[in-house]
Protein backbone atom coordinates (compact mmCIF):
# COMPACT_ATOMS: atom_id res chain seq x y z
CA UNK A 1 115.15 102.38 88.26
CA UNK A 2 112.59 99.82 88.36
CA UNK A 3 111.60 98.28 91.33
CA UNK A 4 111.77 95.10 90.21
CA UNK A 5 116.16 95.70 89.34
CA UNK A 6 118.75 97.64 91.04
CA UNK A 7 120.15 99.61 88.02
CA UNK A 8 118.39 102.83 86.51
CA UNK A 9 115.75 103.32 83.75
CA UNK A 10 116.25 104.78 80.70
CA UNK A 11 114.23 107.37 80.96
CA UNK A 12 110.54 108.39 81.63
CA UNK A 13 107.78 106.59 80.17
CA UNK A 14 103.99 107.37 79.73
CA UNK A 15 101.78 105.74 82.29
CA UNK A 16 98.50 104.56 81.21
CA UNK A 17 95.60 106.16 82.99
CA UNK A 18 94.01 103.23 84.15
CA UNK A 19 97.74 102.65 86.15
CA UNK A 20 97.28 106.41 87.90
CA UNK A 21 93.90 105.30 88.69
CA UNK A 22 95.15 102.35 90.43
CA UNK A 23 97.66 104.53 92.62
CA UNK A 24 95.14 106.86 93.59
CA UNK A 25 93.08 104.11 94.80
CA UNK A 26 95.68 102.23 96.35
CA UNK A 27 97.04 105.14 98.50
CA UNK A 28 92.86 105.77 99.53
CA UNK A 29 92.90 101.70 101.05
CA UNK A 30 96.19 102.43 103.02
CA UNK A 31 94.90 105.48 104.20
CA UNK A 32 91.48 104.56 105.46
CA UNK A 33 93.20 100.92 106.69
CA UNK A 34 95.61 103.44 109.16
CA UNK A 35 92.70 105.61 109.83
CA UNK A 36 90.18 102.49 111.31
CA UNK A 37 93.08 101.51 113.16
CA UNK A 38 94.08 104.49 114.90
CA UNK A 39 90.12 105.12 115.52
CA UNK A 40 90.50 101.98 117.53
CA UNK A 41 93.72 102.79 119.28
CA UNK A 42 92.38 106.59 120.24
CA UNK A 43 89.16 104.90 122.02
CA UNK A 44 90.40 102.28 123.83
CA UNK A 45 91.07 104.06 127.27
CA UNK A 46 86.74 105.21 126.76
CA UNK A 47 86.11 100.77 126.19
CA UNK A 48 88.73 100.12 129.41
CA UNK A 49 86.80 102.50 131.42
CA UNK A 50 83.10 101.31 129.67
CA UNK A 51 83.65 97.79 131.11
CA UNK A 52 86.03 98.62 134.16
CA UNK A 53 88.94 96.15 133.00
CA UNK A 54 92.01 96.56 134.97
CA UNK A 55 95.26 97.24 132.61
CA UNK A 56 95.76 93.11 132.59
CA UNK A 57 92.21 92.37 131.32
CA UNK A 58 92.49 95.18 128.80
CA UNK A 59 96.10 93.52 127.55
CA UNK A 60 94.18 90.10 127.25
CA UNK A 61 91.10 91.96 125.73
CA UNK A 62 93.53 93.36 122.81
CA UNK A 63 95.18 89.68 122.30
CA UNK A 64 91.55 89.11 120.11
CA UNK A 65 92.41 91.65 118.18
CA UNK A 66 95.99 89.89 117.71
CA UNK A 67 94.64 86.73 117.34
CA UNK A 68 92.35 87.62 114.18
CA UNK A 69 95.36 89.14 112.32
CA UNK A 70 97.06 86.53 112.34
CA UNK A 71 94.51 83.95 111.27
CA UNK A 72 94.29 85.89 108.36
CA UNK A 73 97.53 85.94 107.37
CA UNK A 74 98.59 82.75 106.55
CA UNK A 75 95.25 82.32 104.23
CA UNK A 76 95.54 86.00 102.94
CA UNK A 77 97.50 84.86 100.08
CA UNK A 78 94.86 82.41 98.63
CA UNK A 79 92.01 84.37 99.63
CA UNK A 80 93.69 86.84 97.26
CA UNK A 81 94.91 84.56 94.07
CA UNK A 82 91.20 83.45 94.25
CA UNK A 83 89.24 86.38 94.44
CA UNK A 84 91.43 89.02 93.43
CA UNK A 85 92.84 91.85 95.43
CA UNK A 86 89.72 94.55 95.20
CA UNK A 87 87.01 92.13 96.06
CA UNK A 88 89.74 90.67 98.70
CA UNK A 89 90.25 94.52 99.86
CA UNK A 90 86.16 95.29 99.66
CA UNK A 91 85.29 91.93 101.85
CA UNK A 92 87.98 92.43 104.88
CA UNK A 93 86.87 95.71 104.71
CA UNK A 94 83.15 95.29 105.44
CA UNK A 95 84.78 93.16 108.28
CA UNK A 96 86.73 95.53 109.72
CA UNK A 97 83.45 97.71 109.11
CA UNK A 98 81.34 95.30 111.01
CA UNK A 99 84.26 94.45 113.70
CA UNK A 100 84.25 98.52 114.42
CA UNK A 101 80.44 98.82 114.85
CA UNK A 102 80.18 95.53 117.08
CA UNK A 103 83.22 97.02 119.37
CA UNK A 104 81.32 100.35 119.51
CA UNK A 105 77.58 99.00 120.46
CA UNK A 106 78.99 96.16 122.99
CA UNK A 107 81.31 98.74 125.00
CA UNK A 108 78.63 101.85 124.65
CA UNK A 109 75.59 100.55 124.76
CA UNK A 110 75.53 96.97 126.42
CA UNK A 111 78.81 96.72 128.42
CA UNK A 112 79.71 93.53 127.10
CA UNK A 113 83.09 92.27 127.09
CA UNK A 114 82.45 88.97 124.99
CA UNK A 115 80.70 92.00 122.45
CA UNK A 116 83.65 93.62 122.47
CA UNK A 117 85.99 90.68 121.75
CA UNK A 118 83.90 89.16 119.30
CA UNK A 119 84.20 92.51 117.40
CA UNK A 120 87.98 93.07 117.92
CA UNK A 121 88.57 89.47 116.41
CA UNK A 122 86.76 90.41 113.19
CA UNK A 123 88.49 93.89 113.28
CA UNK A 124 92.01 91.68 113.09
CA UNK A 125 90.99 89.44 110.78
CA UNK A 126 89.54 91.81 108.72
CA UNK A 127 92.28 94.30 108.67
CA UNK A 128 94.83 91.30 108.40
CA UNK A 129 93.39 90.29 105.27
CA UNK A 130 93.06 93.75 104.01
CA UNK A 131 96.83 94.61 104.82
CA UNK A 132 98.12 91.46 102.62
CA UNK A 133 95.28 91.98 99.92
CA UNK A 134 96.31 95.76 99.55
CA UNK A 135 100.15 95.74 99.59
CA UNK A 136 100.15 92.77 96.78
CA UNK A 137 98.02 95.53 94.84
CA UNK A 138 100.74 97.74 95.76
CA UNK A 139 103.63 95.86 94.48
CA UNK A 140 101.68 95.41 91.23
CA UNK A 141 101.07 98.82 90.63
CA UNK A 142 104.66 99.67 91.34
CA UNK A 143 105.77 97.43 88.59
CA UNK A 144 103.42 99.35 86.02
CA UNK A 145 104.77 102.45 87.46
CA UNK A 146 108.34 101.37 86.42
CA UNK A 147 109.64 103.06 90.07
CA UNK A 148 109.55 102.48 93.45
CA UNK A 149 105.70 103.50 95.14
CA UNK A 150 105.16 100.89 98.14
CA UNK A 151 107.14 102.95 100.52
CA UNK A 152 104.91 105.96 99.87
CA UNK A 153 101.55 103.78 100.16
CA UNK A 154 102.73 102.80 103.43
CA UNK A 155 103.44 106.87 104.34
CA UNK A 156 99.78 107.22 103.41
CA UNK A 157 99.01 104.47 105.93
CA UNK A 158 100.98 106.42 108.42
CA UNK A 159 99.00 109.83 107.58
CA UNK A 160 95.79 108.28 107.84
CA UNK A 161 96.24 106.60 111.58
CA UNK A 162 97.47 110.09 112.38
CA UNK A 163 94.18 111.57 111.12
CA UNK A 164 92.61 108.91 112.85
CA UNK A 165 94.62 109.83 116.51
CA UNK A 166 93.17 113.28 116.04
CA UNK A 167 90.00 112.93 115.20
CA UNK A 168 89.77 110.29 118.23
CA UNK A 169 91.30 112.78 120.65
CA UNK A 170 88.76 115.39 119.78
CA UNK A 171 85.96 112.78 119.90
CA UNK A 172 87.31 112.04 123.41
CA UNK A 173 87.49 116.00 124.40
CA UNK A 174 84.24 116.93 123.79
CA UNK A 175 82.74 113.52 124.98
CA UNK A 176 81.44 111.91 122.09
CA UNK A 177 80.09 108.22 122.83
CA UNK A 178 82.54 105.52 122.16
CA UNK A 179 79.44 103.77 119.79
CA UNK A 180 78.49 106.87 117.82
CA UNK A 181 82.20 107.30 117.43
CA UNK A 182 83.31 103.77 115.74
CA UNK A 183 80.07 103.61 113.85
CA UNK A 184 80.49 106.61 111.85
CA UNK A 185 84.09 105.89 111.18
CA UNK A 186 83.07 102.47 110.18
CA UNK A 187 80.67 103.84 107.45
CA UNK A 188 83.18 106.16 105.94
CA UNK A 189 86.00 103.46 106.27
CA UNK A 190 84.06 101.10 104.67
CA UNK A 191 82.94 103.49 101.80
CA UNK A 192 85.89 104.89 100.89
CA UNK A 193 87.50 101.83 100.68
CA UNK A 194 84.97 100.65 98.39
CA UNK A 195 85.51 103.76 96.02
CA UNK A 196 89.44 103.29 95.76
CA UNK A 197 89.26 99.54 95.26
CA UNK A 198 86.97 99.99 92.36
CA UNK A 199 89.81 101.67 90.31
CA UNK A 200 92.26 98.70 91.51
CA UNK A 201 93.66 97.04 88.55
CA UNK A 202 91.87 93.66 86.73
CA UNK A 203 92.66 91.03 87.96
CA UNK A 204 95.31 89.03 85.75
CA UNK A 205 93.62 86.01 84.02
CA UNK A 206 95.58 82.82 84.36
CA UNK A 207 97.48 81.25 81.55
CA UNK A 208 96.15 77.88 82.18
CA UNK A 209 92.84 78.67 83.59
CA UNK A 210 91.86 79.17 87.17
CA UNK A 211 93.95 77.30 89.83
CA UNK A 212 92.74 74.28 91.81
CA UNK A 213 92.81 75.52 96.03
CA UNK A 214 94.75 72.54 95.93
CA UNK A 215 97.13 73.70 94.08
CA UNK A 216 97.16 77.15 95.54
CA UNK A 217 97.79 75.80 98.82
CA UNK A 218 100.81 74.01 97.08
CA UNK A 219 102.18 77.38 96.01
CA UNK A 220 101.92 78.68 99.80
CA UNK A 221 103.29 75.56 101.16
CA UNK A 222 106.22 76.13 99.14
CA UNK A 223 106.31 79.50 99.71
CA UNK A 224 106.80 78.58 103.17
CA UNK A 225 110.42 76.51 101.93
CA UNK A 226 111.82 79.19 100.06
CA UNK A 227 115.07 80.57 101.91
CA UNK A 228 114.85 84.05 100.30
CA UNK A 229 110.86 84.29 101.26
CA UNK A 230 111.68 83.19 104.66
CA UNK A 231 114.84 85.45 104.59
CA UNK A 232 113.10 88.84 103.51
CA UNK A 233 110.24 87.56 106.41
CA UNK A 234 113.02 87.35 109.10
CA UNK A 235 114.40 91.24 107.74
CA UNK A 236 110.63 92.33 107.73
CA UNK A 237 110.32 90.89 111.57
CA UNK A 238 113.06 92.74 112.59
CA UNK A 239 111.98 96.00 110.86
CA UNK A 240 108.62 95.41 112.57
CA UNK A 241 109.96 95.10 116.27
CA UNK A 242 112.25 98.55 115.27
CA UNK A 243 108.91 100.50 114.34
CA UNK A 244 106.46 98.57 116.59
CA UNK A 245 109.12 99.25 120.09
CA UNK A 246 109.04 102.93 118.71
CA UNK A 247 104.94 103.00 118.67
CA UNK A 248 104.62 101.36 121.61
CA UNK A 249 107.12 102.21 124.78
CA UNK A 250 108.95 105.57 122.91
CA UNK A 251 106.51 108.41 124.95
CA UNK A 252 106.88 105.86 128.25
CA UNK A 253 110.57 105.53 127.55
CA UNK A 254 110.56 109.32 127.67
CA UNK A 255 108.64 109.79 130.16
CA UNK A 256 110.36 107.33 132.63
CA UNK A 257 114.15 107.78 131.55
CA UNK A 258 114.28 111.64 130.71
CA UNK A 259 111.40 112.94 133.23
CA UNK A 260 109.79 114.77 130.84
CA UNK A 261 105.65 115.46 130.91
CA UNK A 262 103.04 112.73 128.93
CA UNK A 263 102.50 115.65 126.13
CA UNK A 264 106.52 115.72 125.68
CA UNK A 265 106.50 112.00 125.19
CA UNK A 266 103.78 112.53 122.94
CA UNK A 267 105.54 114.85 121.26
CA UNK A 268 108.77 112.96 121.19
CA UNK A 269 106.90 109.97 119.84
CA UNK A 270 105.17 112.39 116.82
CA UNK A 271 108.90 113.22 116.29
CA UNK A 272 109.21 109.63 115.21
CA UNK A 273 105.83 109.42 113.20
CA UNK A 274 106.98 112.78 111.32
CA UNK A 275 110.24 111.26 110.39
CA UNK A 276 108.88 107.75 109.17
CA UNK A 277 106.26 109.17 107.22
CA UNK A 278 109.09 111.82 105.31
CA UNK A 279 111.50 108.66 104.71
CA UNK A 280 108.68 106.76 103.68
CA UNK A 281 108.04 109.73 101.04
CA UNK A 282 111.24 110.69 99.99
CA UNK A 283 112.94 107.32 100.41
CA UNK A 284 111.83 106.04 96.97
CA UNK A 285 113.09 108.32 94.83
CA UNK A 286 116.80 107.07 96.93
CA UNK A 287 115.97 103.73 96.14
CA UNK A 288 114.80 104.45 92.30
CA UNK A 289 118.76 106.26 91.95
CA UNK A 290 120.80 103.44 94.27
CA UNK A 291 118.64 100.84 94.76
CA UNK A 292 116.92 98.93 97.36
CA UNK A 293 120.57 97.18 98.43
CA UNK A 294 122.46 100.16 99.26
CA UNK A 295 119.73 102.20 100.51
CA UNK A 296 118.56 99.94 103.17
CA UNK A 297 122.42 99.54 104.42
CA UNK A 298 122.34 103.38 104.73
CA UNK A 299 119.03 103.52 106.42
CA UNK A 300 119.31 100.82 109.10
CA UNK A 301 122.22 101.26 109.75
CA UNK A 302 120.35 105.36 110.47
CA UNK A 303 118.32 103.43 112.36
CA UNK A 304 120.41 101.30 114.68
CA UNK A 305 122.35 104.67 115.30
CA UNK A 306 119.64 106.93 115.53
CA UNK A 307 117.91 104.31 118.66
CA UNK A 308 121.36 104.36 120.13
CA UNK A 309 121.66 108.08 120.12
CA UNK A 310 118.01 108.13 121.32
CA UNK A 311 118.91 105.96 124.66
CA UNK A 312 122.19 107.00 125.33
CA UNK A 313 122.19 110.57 124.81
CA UNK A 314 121.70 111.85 128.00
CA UNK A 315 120.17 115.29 127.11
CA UNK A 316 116.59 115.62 125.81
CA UNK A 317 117.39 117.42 122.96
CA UNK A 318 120.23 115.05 121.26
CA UNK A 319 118.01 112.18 122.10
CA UNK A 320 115.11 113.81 120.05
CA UNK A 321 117.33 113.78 117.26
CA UNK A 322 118.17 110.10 117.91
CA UNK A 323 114.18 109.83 117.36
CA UNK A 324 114.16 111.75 114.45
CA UNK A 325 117.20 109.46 112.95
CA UNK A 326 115.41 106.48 114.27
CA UNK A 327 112.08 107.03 112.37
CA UNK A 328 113.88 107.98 108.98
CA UNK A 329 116.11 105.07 109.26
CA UNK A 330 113.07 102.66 110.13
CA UNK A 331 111.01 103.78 107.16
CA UNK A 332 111.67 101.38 104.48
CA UNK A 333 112.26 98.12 105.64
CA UNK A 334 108.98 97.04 105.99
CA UNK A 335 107.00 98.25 102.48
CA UNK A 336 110.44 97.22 100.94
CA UNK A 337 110.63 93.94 101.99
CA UNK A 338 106.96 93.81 101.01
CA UNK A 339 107.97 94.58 97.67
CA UNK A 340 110.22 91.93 97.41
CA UNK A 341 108.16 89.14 98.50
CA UNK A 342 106.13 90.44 95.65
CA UNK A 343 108.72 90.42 92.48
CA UNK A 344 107.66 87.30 90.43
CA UNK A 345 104.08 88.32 90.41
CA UNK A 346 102.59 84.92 90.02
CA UNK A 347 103.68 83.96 93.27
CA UNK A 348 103.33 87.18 94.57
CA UNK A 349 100.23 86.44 97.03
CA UNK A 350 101.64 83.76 98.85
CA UNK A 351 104.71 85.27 99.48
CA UNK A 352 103.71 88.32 100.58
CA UNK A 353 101.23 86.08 103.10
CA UNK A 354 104.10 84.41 104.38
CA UNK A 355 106.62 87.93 104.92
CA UNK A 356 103.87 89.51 106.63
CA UNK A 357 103.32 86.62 108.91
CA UNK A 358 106.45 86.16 110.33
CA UNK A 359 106.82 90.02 110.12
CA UNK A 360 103.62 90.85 111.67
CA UNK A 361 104.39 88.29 114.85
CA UNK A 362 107.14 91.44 115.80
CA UNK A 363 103.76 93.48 116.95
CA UNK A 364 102.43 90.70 118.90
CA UNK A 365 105.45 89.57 120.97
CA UNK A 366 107.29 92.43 121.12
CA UNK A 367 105.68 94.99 123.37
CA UNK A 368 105.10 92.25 126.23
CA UNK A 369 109.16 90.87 125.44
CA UNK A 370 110.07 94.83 125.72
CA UNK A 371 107.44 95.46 129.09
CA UNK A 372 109.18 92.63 131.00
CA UNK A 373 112.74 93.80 130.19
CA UNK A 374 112.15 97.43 131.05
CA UNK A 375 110.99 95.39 134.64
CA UNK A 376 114.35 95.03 135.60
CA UNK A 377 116.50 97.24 132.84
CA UNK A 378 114.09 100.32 133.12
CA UNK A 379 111.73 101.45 129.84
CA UNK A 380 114.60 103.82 127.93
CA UNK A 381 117.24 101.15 128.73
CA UNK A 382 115.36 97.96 127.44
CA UNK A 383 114.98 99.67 123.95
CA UNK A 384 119.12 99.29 123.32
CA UNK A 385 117.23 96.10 122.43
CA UNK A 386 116.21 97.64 118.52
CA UNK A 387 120.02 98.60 117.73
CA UNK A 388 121.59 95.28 118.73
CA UNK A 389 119.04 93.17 116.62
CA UNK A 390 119.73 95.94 113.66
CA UNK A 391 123.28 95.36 113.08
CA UNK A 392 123.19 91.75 112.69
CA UNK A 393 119.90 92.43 110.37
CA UNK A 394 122.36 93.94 107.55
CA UNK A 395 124.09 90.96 106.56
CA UNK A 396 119.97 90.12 105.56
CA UNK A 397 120.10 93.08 103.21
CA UNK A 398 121.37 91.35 99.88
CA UNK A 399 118.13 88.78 99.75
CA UNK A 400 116.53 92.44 98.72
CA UNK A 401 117.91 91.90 95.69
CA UNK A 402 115.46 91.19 92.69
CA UNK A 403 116.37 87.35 91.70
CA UNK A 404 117.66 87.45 88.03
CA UNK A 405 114.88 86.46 85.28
């Protein structure tokens, strides 16, 4: 089955090379995109301690980082119609390149907190820019592909921010300083990303020569109107919150409601990575038999249970499997519902900018929303909050469907 219909192919087809290039290099983005970010992530205990913040200075610290994201967003789309997605990919890049290095020097070397938030802002907008730029790439190669890809794009993502916890952890360990640390990943972010977006594929030339900004803002305006855009953005929030709750509170929620040690919460919590990135891997070749319609009933509905199971269980090890079930059944609403936004691909780069906007808000308000329930509900007992937004989310399922040409 193509992605772009929900009934199977024929048959196999040759794939031009240039096509298999453009995968390669496409998974290479997503993978050095999760690695920067988890770079960040792993350090920022060494920057809270550099500039003795207190945990509320460091939460209002990280909004910058917020903040730039989505800026970027909502002009992601154009940026990306007018330059094209590998020189759209290359720029945020060198951003996010320059945003790292900036963070690193103004914590390490100078103890700056204005340093630091300066860089953090142009690590968001860079990587903002870069996420919308490199999953309308992804959607395009999927098409030439003839079967469903985005999902495992996004698993890449997933393996490289793991890469990216460990090699920050051992950085940590053995005491390596916080600017040496970003710098070099910068460089090697920055020129990998390079390397894979030079085999991206050429840009498409436009019928009736390049479009006006005014009339690209026109597209994105409407974009903005279109009940199935704003639809699939609403699913995409609500897959966001059910993988963003997991990232953030799942080791505390562990920790606090089961009384097991940090490293089992830890654990627990690469319980959930492990099974996202294996439904993110095997999920497409479910969705290339069935579907995206029936497979994401299955799945969230897998995750709605699986979170359930996770809270309610009572015993550590049945709520482990919750977590297993949670992060397979979380694993392809989000690169799904990117691929969507992305099926005319014309209008592709606006409404992908406009899904990942109103998905993307789900990481910004939902660990505070989640911290102040688990105030007066307890940590474990606040996350019942993912399965009751869930079941309501499948009657959203359907707009998945690929319009009819």
């Amino acid at each position: 089955m193509s992605s772009t219909t929900d009934t199977p192919t024929a048959g196999p087809r040759a794939v031009p090379r240039p096509v298999l290039a453009a995968r390669t290099g496409v998974a290479v983005v997503f993978a050095l995109n999760g690695l920067a970010v988890a770079t960040w992530f792993s350090r920022v205990p060494a920057v809270k301690e550099a500039l003795e913040l207190s945990a509320g200075r460091l939460g209002l610290l990280l909004l910058a980082m917020s903040a730039g994201a989505l800026l970027a967003m909502p002009t992601a789309g154009l940026v990306t119609q007018r330059l094209g997605p590998a020189r759209t990919v290359a720029t945020s890049t060198l951003l996010v390149a320059v945003g790292m290095t900036v963070i690193g020097l103004s914590a390490g070397l100078a103890g700056s907190l204005p340093g630091v938030a300066v860089g953090l802002f142009a690590f968001g907008y860079g990587s903002g820019a870069c996420d919308v730029a490199m999953n309308i790439e992804g959607a395009a190669v999927e098409k030439r592909l003839g079967r469903t890809i985005l999902p495992r794009f996004h698993a890449a993502w997933s393996l490289g921010s793991v890469a990216g916890a460990g090699i920050g952890a051992g950085a940590a360990r053995v005491g390596l300083p916080v600017g040496v640390h970003l710098t070099a990943l910068a460089a090697v972010v920055l020129v990998g990303t390079l390397l894979g977006a030079r085999s991206f594929l050429p840009a498409p030339v436009e019928a009736d020569g390049p479009a006006r900004p005014a009339d690209r803002r026109r597209t994105l305006l409407a974009a903005w109107r279109e009940p199935r855009t704003l639809l699939i953005g609403l699913l995409v929030l609500v897959m966001a919150f059910t993988e963003g709750s997991a990232n953030d509170w799942l080791a505390v929620a562990f920790v606090d409601g089961y009384g097991v040690s940090e490293a089992v919460g830890a654990g627990v919590f690469g319980v959930f990575v492990i099974g996202m990135t294996l439904g993110r891997t095997a999920g497409t070749v479910a969705i290339d038999r069935w579907g995206r319609v029936p497979v994401l009933f299955g799945t969230i509905g897998l995750a709605a249970a699986g979170a359930a199971l996770a809270v309610l269980a009572g015993s550590g090890p049945l709520a482990v499997t919750g977590v297993a079930l949670w992060g397979l059944g979380a694993s392809l609403g989000f690169p799904v519902g990117m691929s969507a936004a992305a099926d005319d691909e014309d209008r592709a780069p606006a409404r992908v900018s406009v899904v990942a906007v109103i998905g993307y808000t789900a990481f910004l308000a939902g660990p505070p929303l989640l911290g102040l329930l688990g105030d007066h509900v307890g940590t474990l007992r606040a996350l019942l909050v993912v399965p009751i937004l869930l079941l309501p989310t499948l009657a959203l399922v359907p707009v998945l469907r690929p319009p009819a040409r």
